[in-house]
N, C-alpha and C. Protein backbone atom coordinates (compact mmCIF):
# COMPACT_ATOMS: atom_id res chain seq x y z
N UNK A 1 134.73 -15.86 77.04
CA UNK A 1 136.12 -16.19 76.90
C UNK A 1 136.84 -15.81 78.18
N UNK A 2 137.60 -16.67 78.35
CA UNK A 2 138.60 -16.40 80.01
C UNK A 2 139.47 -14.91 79.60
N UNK A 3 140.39 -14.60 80.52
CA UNK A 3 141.15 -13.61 79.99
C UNK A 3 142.74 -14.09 81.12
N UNK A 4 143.47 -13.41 81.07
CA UNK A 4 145.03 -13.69 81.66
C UNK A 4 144.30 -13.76 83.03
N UNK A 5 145.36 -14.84 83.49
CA UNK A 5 144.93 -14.62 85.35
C UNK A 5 144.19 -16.12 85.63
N UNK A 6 143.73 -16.82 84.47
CA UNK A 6 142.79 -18.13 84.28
C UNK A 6 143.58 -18.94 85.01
N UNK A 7 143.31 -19.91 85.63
CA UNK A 7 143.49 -21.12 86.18
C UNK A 7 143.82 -22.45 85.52
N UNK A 8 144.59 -22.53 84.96
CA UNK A 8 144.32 -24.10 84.42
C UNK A 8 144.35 -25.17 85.34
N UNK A 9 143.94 -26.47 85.30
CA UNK A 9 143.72 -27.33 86.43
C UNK A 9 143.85 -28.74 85.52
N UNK A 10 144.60 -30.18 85.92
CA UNK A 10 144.79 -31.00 85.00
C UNK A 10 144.26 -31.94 85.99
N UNK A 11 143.73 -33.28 85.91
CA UNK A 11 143.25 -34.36 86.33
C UNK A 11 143.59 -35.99 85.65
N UNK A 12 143.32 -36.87 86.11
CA UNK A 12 143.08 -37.86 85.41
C UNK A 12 144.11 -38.74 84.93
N UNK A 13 144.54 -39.94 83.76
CA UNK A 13 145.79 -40.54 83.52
C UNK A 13 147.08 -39.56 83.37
N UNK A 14 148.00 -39.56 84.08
CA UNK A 14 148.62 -38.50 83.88
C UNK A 14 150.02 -39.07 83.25
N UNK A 15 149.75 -40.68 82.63
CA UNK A 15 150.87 -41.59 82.52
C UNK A 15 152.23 -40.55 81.17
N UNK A 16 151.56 -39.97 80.62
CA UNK A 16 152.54 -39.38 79.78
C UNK A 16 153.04 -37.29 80.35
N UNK A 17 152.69 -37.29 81.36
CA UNK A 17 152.98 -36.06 81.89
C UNK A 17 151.64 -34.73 81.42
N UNK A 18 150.47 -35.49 80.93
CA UNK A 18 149.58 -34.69 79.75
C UNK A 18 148.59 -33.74 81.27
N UNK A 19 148.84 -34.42 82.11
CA UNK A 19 147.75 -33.15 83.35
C UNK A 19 148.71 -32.31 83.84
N UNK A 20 150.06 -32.57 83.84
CA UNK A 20 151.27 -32.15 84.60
C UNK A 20 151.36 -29.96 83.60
N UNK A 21 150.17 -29.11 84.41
CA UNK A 21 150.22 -27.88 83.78
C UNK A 21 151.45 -27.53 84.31
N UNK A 22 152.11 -26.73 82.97
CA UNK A 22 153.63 -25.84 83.43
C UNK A 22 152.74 -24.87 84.40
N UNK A 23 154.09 -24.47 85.38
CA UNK A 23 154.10 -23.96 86.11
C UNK A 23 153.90 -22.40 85.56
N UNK A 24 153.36 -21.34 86.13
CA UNK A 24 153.21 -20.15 86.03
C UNK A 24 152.05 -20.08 84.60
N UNK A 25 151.61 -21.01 84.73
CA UNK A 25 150.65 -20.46 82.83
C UNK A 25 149.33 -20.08 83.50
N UNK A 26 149.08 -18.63 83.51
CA UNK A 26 147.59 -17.79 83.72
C UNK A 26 147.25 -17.35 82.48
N UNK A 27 147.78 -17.28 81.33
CA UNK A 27 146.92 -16.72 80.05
C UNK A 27 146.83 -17.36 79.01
N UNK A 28 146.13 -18.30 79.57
CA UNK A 28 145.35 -19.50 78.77
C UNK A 28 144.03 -19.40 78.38
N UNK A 29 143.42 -19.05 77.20
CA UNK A 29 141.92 -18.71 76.73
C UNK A 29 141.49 -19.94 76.55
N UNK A 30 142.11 -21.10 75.87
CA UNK A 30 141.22 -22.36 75.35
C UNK A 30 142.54 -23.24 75.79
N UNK A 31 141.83 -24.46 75.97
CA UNK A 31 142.58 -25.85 75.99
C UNK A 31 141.98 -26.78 75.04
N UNK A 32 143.18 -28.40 74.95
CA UNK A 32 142.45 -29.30 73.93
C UNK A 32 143.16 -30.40 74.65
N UNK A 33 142.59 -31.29 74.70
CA UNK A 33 143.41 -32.13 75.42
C UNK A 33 143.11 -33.68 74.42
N UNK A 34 144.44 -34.43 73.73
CA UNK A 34 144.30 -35.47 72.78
C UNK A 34 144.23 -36.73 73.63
N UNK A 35 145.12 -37.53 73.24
CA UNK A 35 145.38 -38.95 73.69
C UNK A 35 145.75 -38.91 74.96
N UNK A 36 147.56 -38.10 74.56
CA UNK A 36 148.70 -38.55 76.07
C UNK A 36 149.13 -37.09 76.02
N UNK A 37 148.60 -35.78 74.97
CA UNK A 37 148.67 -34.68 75.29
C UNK A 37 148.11 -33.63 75.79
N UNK A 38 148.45 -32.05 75.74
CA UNK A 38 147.73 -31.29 75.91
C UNK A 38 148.00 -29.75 75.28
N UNK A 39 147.25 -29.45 74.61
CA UNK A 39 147.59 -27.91 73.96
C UNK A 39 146.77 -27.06 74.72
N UNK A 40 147.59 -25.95 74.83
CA UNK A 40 146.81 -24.57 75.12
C UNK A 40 147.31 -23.62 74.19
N UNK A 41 145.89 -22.13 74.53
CA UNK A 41 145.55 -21.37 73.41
C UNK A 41 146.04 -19.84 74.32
N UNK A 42 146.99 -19.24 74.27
CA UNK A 42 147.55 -18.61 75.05
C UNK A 42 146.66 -17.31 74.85
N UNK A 43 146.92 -16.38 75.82
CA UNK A 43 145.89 -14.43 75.33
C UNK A 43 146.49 -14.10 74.17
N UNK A 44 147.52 -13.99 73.27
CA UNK A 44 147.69 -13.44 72.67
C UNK A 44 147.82 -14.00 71.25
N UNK A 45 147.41 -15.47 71.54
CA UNK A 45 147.27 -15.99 70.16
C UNK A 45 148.61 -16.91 69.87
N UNK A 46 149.16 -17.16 70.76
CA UNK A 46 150.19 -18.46 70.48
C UNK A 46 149.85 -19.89 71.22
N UNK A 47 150.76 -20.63 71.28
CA UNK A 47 150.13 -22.02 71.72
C UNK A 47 151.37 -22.35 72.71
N UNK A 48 150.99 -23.04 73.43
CA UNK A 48 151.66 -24.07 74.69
C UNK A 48 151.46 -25.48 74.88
N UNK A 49 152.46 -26.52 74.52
CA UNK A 49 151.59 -27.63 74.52
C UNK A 49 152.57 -28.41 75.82
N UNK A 50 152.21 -29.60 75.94
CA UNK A 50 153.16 -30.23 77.13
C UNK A 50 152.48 -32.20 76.58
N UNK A 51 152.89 -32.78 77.21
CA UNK A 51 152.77 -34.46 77.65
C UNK A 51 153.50 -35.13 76.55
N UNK A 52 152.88 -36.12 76.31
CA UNK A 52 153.74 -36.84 75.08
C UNK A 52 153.95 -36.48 73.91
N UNK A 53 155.28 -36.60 73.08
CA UNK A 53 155.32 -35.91 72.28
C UNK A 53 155.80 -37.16 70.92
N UNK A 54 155.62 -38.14 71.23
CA UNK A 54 156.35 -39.06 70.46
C UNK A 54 155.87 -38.97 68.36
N UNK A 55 154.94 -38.37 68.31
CA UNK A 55 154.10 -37.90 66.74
C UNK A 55 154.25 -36.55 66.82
N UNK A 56 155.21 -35.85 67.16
CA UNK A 56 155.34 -34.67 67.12
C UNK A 56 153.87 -33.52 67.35
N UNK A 57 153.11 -34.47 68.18
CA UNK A 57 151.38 -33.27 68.60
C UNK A 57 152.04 -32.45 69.71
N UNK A 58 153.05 -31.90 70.28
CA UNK A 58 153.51 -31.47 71.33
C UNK A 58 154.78 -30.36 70.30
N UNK A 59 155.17 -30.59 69.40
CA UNK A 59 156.05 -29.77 68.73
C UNK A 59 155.67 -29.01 67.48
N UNK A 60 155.29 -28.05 68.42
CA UNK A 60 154.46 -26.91 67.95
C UNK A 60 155.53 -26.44 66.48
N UNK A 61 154.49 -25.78 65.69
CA UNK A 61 154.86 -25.61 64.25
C UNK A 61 155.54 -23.98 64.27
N UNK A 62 156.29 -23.75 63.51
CA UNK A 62 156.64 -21.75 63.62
C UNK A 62 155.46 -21.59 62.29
N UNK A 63 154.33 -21.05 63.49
CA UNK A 63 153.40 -20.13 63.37
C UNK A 63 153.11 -19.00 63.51
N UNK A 64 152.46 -18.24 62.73
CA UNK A 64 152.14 -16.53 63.07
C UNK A 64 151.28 -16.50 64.36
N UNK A 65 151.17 -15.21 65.08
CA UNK A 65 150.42 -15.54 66.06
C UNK A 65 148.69 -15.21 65.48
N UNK A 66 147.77 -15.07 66.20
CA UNK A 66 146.21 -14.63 65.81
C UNK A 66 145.43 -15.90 65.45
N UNK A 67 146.06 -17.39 66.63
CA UNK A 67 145.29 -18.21 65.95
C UNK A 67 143.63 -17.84 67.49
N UNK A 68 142.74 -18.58 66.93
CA UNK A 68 141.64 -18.20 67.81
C UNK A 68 141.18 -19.43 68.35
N UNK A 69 141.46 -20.73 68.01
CA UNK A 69 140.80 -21.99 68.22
C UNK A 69 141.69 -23.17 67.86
N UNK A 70 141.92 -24.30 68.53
CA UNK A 70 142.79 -25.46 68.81
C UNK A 70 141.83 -26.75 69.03
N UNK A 71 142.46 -27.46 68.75
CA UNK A 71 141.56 -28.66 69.10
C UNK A 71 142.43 -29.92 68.81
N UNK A 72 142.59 -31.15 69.85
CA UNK A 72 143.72 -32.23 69.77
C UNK A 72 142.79 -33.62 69.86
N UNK A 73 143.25 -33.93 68.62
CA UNK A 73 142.93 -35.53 68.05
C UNK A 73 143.69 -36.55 69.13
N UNK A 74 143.56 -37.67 68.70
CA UNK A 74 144.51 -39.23 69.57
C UNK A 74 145.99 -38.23 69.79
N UNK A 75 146.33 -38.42 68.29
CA UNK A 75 148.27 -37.80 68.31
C UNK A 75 148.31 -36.85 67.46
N UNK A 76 147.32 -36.27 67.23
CA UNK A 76 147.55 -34.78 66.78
C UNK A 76 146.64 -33.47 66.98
N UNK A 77 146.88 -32.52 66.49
CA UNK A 77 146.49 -31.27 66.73
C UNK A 77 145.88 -30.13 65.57
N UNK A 78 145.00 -29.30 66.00
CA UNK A 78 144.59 -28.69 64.74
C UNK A 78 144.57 -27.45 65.56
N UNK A 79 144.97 -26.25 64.54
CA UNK A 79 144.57 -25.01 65.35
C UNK A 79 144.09 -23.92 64.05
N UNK A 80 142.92 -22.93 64.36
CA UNK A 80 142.52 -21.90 63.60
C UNK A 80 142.87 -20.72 63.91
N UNK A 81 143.38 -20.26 62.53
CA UNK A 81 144.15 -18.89 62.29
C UNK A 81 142.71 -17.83 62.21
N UNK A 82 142.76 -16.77 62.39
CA UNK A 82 142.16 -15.45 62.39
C UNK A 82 141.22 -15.19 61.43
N UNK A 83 142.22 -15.73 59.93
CA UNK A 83 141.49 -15.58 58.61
C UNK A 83 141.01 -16.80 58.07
N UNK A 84 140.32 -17.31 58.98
CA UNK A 84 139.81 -19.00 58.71
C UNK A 84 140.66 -20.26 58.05
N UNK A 85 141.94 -19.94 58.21
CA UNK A 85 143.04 -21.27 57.77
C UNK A 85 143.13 -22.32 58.76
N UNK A 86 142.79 -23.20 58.41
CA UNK A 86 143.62 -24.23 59.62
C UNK A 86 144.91 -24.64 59.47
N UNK A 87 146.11 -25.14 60.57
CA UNK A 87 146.80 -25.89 60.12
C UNK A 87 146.76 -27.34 61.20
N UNK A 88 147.41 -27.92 61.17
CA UNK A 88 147.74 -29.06 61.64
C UNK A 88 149.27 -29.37 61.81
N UNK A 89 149.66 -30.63 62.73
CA UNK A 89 150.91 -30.73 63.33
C UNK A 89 150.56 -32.47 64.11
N UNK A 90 151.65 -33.70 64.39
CA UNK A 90 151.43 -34.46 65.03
C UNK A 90 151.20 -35.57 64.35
N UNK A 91 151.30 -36.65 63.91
CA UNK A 91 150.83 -37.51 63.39
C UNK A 91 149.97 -38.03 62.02
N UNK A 92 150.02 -38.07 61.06
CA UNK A 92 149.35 -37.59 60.12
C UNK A 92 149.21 -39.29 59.00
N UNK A 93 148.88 -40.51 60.08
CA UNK A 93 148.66 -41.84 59.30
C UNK A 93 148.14 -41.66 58.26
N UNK A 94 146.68 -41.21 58.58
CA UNK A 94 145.11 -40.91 57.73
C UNK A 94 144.79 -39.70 57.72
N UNK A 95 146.03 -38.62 57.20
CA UNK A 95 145.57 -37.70 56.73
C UNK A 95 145.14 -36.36 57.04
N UNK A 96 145.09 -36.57 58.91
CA UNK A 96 144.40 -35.67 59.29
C UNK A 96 145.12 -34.49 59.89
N UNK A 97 146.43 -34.49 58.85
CA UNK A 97 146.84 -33.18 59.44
C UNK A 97 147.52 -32.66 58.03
N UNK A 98 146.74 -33.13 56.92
CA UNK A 98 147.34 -32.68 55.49
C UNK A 98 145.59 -32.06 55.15
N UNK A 99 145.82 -30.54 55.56
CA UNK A 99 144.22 -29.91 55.70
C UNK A 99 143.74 -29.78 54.21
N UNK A 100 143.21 -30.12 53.55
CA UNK A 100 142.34 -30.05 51.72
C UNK A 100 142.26 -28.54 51.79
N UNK A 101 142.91 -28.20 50.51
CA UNK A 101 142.71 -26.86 50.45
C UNK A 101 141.51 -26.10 50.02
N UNK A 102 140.56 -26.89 49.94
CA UNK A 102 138.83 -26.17 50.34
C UNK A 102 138.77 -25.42 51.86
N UNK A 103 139.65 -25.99 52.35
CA UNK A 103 139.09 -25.40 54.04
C UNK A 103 139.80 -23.87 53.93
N UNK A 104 138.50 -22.95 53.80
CA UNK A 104 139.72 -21.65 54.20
C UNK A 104 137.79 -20.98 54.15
N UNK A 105 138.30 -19.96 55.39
CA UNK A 105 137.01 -19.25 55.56
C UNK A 105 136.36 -20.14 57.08
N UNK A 106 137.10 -20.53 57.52
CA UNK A 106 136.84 -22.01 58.78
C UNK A 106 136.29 -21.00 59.60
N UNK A 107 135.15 -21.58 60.58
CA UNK A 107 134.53 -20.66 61.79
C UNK A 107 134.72 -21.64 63.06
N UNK A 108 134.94 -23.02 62.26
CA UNK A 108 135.10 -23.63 63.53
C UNK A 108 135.84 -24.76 63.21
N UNK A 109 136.64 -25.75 64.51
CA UNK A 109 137.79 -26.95 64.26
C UNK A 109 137.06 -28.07 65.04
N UNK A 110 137.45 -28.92 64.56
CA UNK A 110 137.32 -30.06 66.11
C UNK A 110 138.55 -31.37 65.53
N UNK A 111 138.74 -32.43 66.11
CA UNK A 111 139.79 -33.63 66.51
C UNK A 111 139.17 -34.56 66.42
N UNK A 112 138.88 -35.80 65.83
CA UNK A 112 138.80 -36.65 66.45
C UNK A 112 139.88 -37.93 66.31
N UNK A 113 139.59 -39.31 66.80
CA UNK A 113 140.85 -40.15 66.89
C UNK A 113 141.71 -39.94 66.06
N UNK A 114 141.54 -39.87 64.77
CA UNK A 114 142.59 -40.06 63.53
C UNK A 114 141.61 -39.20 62.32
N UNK A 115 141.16 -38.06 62.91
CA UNK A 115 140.37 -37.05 61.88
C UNK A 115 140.52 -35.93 61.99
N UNK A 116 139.91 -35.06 61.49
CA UNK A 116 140.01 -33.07 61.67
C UNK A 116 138.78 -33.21 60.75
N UNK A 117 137.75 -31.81 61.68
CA UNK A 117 136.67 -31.35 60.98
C UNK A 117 136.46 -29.88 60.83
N UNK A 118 136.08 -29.17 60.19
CA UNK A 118 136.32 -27.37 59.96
C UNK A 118 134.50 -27.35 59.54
N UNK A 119 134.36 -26.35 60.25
CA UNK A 119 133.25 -25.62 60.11
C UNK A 119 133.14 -24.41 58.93
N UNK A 120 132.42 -24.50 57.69
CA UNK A 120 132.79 -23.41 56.45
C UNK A 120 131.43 -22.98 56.28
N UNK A 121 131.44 -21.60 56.48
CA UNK A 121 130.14 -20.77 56.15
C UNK A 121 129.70 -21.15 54.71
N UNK A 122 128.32 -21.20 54.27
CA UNK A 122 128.12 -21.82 53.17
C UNK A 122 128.58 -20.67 52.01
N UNK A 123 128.57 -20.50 50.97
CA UNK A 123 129.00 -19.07 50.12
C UNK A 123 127.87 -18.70 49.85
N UNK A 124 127.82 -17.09 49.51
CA UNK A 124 127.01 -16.72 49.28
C UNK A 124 126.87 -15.57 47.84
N UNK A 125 125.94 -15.71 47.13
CA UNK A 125 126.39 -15.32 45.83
C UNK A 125 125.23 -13.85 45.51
N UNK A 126 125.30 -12.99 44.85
CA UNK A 126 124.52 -11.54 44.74
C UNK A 126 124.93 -11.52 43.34
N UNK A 127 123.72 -10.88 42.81
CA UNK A 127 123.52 -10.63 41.58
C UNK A 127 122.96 -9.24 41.24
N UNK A 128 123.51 -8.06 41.27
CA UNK A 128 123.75 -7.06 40.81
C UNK A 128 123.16 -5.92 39.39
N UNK A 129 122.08 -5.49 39.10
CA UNK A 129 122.15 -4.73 38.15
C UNK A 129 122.49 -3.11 38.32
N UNK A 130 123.36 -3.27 37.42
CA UNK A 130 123.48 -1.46 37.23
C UNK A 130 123.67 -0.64 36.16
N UNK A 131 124.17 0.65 35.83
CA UNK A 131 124.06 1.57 34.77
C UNK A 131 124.74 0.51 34.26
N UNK A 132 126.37 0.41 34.60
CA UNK A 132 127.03 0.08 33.90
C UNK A 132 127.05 -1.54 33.33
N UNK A 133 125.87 -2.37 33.63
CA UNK A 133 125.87 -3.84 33.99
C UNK A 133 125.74 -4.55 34.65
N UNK A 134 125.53 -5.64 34.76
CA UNK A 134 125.78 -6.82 35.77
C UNK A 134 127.09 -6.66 36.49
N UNK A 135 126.71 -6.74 38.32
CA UNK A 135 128.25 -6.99 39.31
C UNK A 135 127.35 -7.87 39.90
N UNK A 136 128.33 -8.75 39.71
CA UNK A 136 128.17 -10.40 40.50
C UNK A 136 129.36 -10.59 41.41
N UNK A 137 129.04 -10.83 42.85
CA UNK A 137 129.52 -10.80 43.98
C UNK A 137 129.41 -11.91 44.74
N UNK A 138 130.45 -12.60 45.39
CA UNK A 138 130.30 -13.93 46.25
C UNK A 138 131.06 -13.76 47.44
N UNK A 139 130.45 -14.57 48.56
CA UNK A 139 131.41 -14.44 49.86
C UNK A 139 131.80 -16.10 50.27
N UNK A 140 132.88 -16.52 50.52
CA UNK A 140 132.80 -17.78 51.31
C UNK A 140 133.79 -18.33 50.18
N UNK A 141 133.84 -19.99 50.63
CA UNK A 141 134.71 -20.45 49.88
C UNK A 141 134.10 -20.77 48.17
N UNK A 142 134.81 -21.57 47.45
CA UNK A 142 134.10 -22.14 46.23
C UNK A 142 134.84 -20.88 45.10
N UNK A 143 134.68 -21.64 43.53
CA UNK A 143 134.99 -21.13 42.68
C UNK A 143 133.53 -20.39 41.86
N UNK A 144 133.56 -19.44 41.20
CA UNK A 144 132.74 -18.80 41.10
C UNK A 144 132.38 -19.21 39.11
N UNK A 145 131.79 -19.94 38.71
CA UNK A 145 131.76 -20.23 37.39
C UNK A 145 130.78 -19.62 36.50
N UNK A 146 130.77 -19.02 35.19
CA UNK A 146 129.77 -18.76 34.31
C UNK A 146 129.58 -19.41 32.81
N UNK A 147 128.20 -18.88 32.30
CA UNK A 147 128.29 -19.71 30.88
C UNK A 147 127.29 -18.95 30.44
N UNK A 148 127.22 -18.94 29.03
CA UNK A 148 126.69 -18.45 28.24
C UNK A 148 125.06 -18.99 28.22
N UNK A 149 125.21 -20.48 28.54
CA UNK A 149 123.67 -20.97 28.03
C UNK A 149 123.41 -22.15 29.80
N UNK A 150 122.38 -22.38 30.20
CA UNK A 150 122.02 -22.63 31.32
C UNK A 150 122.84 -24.84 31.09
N UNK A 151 123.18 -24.77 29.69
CA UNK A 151 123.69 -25.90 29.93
C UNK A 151 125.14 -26.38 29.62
N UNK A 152 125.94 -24.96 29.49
CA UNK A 152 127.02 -24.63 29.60
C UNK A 152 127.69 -24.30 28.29
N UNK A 153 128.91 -24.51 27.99
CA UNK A 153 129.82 -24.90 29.00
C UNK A 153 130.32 -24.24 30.10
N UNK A 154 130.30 -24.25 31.50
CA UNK A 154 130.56 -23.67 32.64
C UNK A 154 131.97 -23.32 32.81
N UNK A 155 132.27 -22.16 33.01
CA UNK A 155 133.78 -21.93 32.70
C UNK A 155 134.20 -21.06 35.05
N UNK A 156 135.44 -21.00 34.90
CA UNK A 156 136.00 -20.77 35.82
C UNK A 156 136.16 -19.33 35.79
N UNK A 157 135.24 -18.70 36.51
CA UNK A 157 136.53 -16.86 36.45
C UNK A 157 137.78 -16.70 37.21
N UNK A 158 138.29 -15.98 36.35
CA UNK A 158 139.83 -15.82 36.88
C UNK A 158 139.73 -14.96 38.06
N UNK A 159 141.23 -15.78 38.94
CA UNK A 159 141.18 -14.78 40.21
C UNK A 159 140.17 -15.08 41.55
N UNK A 160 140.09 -14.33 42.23
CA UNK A 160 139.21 -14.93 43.17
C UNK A 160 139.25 -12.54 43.77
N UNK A 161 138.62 -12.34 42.59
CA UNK A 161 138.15 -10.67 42.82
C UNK A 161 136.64 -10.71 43.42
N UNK A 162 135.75 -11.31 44.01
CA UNK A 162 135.03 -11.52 44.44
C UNK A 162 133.52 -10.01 43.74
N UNK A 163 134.21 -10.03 43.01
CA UNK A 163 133.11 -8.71 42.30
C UNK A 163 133.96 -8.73 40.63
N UNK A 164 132.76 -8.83 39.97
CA UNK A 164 132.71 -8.77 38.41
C UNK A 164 132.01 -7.96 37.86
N UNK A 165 132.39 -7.40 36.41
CA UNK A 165 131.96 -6.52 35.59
C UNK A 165 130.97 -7.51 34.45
N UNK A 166 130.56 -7.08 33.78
CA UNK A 166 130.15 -7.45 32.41
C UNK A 166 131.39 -7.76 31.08
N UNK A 167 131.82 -6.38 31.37
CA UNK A 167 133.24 -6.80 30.67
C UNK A 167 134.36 -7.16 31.07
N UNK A 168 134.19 -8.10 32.46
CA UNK A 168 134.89 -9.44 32.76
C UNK A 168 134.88 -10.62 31.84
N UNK A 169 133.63 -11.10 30.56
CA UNK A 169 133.69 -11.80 30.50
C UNK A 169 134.13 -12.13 28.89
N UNK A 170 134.30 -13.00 28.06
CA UNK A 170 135.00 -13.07 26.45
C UNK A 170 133.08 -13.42 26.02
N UNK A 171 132.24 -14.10 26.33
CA UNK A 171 130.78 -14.24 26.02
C UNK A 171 130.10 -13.37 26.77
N UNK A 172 129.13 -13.44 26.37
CA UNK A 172 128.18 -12.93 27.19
C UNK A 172 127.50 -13.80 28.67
N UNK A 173 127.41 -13.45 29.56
CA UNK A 173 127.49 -14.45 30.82
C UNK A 173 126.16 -14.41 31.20
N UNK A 174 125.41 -15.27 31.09
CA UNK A 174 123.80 -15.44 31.52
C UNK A 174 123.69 -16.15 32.73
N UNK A 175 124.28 -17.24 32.84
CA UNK A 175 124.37 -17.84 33.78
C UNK A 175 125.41 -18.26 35.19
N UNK A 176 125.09 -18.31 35.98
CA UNK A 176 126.59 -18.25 37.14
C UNK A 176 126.05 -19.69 38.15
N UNK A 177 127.43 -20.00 38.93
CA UNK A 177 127.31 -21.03 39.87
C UNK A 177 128.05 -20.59 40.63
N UNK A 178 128.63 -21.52 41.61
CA UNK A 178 129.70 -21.40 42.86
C UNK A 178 129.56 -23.15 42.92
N UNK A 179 130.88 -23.34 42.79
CA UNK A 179 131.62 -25.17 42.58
C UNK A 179 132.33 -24.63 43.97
N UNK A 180 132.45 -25.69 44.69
CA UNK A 180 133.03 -26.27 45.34
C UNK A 180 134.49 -26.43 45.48
């Protein structure tokens, strides 16, 4: 990773002002560069964008800071927060900046023409015996479901406590999944 002091350097069609780097910017960790724009990923976790702004990919959203990763489609933009959220900003024909609320736990972003893609660790599920019972434990995204008999009915646990008791449940719980 770069650190403050970085160089940015712009090249190429510069018809919408998108190579034209502001003046004085050294603490730039990541860049993304879309159609006719350009975002940067500042040291401390905010963003800088510049060139065309006509789909609003240049008018940055009031965001918290601690994002870690950016990435710019044709006319829009995606950036990742700390705690694996994405959001989006810029243009949104087909969707690709109205993020499905499955995406959370993101390790990674990317852009393309009129898309957004998130990288999601797969979940991972532990099964537990102890004095006191069964603790069933999951990491990652997905809903965590149980049932009494291996052909259901598959029910939803409440909450998202990522650790269960035995007497979490109204049946007796034999069986578990992780849905999507």
């Amino acid at each position: 990773m770069f650190g403050p002091r970085s160089l940015l350097v712009g090249w190429g069609d510069n018809s919408s002002h998108q190579t034209n780097v502001p003046a004085d910017l050294n603490d730039i960790v990541a860049v993304a560069g879309g159609n006719y724009h350009s975002i940067g990923l500042r040291h401390d976790g905010s963003l800088i964008a510049w060139g065309y702004n006509g789909d609003g990919q240049t008018s940055l959203p009031a965001i918290p800071l601690r994002l870690v990763s950016i990435s710019a489609g044709d006319f829009h933009s995606l950036a990742l927060r700390a705690d694996g959220s994405v959001i989006g900003w810029g243009n949104d024909w087909f969707g690709q900046t109205n993020i499905p609320a499955t995406v959370v736990n993101a390790i990674g972003i990317a852009s393309g023409y009129h898309h957004g893609l998130a990288l999601i660790p797969a979940p991972a599920l532990r099964l537990r015996s102890w004095s006191s019972g069964l603790v069933i434990e999951w990491s990652g995204p997905g809903v965590l479901q149980w049932a009494p008999a291996l052909s259901g009915p598959y029910k939803d646990l409440p909450g998202f406590l990522q650790s269960f008791t035995n007497s979490d449940f109204s049946l007796p719980a034999v069986f578990f999944r992780l849905r999507r």
